[in-house]
N, C-alpha and C. Protein backbone atom coordinates (compact mmCIF):
# COMPACT_ATOMS: atom_id res chain seq x y z
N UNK A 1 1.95 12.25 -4.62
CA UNK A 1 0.90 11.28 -4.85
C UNK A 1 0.51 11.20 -6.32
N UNK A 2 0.20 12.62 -7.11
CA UNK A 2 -0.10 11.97 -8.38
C UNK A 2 1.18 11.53 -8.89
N UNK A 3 2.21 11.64 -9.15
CA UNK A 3 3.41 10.95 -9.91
C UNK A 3 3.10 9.31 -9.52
N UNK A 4 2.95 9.06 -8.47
CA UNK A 4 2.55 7.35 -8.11
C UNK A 4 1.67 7.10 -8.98
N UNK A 5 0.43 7.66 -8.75
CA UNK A 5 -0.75 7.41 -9.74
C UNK A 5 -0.35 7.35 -11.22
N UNK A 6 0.28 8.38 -11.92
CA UNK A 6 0.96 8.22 -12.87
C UNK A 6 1.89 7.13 -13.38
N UNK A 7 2.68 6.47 -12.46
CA UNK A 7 3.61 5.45 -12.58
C UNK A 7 2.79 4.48 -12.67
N UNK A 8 1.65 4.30 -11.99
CA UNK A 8 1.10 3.02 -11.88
C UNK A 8 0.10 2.64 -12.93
N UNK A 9 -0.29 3.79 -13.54
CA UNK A 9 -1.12 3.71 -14.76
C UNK A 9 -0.44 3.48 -16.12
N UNK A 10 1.08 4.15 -15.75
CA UNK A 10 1.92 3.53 -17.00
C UNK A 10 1.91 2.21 -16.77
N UNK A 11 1.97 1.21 -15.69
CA UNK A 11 2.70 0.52 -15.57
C UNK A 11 1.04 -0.76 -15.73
N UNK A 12 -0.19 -0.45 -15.92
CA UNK A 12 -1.06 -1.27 -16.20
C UNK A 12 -1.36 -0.83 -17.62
N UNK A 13 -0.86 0.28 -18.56
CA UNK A 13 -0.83 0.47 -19.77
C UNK A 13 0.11 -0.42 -20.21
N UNK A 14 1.19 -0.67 -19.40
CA UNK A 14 2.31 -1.63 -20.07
C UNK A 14 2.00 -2.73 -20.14
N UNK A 15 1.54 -3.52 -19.04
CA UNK A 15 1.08 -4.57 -18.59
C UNK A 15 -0.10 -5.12 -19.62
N UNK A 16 -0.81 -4.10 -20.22
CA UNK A 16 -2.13 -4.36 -21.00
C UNK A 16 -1.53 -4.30 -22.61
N UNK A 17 -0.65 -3.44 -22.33
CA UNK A 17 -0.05 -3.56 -24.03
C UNK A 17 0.92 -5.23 -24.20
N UNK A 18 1.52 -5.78 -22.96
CA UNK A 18 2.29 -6.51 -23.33
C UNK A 18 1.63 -7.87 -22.91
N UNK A 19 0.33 -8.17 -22.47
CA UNK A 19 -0.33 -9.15 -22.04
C UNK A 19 -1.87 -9.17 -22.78
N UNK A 20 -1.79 -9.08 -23.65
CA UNK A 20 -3.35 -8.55 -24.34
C UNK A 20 -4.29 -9.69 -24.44
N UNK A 21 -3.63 -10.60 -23.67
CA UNK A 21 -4.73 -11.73 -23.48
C UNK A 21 -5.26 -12.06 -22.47
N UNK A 22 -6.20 -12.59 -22.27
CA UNK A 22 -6.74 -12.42 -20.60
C UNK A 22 -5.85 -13.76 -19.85
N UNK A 23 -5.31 -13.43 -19.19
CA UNK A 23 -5.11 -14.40 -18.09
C UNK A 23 -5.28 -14.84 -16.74
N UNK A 24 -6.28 -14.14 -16.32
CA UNK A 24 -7.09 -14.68 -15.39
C UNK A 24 -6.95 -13.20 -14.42
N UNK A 25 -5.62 -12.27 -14.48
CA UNK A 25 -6.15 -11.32 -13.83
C UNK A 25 -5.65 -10.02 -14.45
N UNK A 26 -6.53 -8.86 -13.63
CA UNK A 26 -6.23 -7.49 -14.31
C UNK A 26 -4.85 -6.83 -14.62
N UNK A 27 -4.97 -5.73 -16.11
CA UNK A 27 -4.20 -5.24 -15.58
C UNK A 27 -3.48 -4.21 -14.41
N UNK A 28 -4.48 -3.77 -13.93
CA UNK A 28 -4.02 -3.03 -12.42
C UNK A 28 -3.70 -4.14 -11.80
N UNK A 29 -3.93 -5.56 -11.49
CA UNK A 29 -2.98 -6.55 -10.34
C UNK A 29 -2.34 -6.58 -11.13
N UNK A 30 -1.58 -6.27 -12.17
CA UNK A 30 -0.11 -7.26 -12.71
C UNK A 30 0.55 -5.56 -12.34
N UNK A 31 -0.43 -4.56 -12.30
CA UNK A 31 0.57 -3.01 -12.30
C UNK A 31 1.20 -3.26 -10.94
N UNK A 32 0.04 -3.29 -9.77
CA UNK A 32 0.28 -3.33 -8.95
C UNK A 32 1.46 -4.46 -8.15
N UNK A 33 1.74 -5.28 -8.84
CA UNK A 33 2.28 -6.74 -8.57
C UNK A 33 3.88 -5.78 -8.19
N UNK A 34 4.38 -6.12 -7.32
CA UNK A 34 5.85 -5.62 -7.17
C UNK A 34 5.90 -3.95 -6.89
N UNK A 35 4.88 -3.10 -7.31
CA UNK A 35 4.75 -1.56 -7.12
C UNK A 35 5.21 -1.03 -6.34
N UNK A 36 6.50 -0.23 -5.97
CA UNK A 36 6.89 0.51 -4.92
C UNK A 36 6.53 1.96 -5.23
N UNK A 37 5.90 2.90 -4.65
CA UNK A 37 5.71 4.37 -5.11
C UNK A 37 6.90 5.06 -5.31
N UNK A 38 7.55 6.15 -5.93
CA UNK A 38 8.70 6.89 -6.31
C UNK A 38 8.90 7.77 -4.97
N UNK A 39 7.64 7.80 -4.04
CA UNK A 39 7.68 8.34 -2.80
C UNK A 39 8.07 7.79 -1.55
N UNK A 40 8.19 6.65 -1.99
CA UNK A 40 8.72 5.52 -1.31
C UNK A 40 10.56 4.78 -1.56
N UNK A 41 10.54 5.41 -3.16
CA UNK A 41 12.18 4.97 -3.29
C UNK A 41 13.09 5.23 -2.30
N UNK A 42 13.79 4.43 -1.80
CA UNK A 42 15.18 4.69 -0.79
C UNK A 42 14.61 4.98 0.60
N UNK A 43 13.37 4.91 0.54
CA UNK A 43 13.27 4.87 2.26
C UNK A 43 13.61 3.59 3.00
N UNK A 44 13.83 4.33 4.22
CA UNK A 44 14.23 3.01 4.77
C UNK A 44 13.17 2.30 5.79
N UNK A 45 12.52 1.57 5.18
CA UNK A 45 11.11 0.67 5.39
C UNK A 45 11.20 -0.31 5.95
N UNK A 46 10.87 -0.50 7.37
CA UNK A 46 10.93 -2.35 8.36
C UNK A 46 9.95 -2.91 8.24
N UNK A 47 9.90 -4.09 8.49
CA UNK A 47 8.80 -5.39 8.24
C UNK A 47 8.26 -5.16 9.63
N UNK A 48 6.76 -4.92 9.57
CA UNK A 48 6.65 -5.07 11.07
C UNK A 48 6.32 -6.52 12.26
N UNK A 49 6.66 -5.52 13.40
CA UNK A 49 7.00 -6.43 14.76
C UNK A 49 6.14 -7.44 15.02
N UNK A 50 4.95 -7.61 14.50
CA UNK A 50 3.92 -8.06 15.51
C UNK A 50 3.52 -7.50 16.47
N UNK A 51 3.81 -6.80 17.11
CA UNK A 51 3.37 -5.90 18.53
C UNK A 51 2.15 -5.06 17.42
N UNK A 52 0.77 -5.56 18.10
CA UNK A 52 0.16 -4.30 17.71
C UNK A 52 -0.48 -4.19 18.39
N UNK A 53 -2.00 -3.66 18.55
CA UNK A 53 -2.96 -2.57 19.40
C UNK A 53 -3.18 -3.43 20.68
N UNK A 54 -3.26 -4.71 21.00
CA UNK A 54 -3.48 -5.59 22.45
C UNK A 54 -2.37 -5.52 22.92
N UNK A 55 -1.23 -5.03 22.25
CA UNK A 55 0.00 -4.80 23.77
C UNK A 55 -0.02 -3.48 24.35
N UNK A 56 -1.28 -2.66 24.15
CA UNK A 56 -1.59 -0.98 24.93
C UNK A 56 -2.82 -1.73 25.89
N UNK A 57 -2.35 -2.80 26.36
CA UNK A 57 -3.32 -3.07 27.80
C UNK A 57 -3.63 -1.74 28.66
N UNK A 58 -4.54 -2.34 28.58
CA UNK A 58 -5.47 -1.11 29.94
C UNK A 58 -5.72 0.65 29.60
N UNK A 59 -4.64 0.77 28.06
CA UNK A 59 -4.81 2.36 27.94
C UNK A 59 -6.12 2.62 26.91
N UNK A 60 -7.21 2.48 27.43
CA UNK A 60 -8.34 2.40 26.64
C UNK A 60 -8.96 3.72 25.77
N UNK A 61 -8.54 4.46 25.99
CA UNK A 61 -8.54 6.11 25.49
C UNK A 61 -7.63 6.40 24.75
N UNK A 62 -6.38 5.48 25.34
CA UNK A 62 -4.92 5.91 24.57
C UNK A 62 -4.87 5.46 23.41
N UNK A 63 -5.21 3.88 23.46
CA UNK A 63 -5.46 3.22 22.31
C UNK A 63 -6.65 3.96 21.13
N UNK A 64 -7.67 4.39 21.60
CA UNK A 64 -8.79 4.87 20.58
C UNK A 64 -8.32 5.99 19.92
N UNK A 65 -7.51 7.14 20.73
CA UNK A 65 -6.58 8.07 20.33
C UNK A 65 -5.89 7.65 18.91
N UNK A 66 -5.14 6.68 19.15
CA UNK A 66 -4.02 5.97 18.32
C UNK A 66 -4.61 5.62 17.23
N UNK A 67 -5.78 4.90 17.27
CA UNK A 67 -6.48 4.76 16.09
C UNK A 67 -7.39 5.25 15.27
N UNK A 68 -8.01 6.57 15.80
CA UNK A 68 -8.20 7.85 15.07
C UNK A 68 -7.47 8.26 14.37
N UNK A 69 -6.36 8.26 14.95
CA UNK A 69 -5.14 9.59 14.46
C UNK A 69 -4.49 8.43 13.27
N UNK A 70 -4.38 7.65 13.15
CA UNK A 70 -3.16 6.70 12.67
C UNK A 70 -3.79 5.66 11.53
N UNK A 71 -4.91 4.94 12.00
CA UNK A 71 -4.76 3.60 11.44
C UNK A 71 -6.29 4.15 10.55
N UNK A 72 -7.37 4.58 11.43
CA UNK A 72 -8.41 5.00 10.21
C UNK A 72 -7.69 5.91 8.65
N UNK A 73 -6.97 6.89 9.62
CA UNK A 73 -7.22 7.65 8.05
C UNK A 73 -6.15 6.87 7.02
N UNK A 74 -5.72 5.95 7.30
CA UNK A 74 -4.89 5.06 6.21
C UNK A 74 -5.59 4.12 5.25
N UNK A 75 -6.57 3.64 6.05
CA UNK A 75 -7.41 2.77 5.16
C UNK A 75 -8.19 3.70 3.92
């Protein structure tokens, strides 16, 4: 995680050294613009399905489970 952080701060240092004029947005969105983490290189990453939390009909515990464990601590 910090090497990302690191990459990405080079990469709005760059962005600020090579754009030094305002153009309407920051440099962290131009860092961030295209950003893949180095923790992320070469994985192999799918677009997702559409299937999400309303196709666990009826598992009402199962589902709250799922989103404890999974989707809060991501945000």
């Amino acid at each position: 995680m910090p090497q990302d952080l690191n990459l990405l701060l080079e990469r709005a240092i760059h962005a600020n050294t090579l754009h030094s004029r305002n153009n309407g947005s920051s440099e962290g969105e131009q860092a961030l613009q295209g950003f893949t983490p180095p923790s992320l290189w070469g994985a192999p990453l799918q677009a997702p399905t559409g299937a999400g939390m309303e196709r666990i009909g009826g598992l009402h515990q199962a589902r709250q489970l799922l989103m404890d464990i999974i989707l809060l601590p991501a945000k």
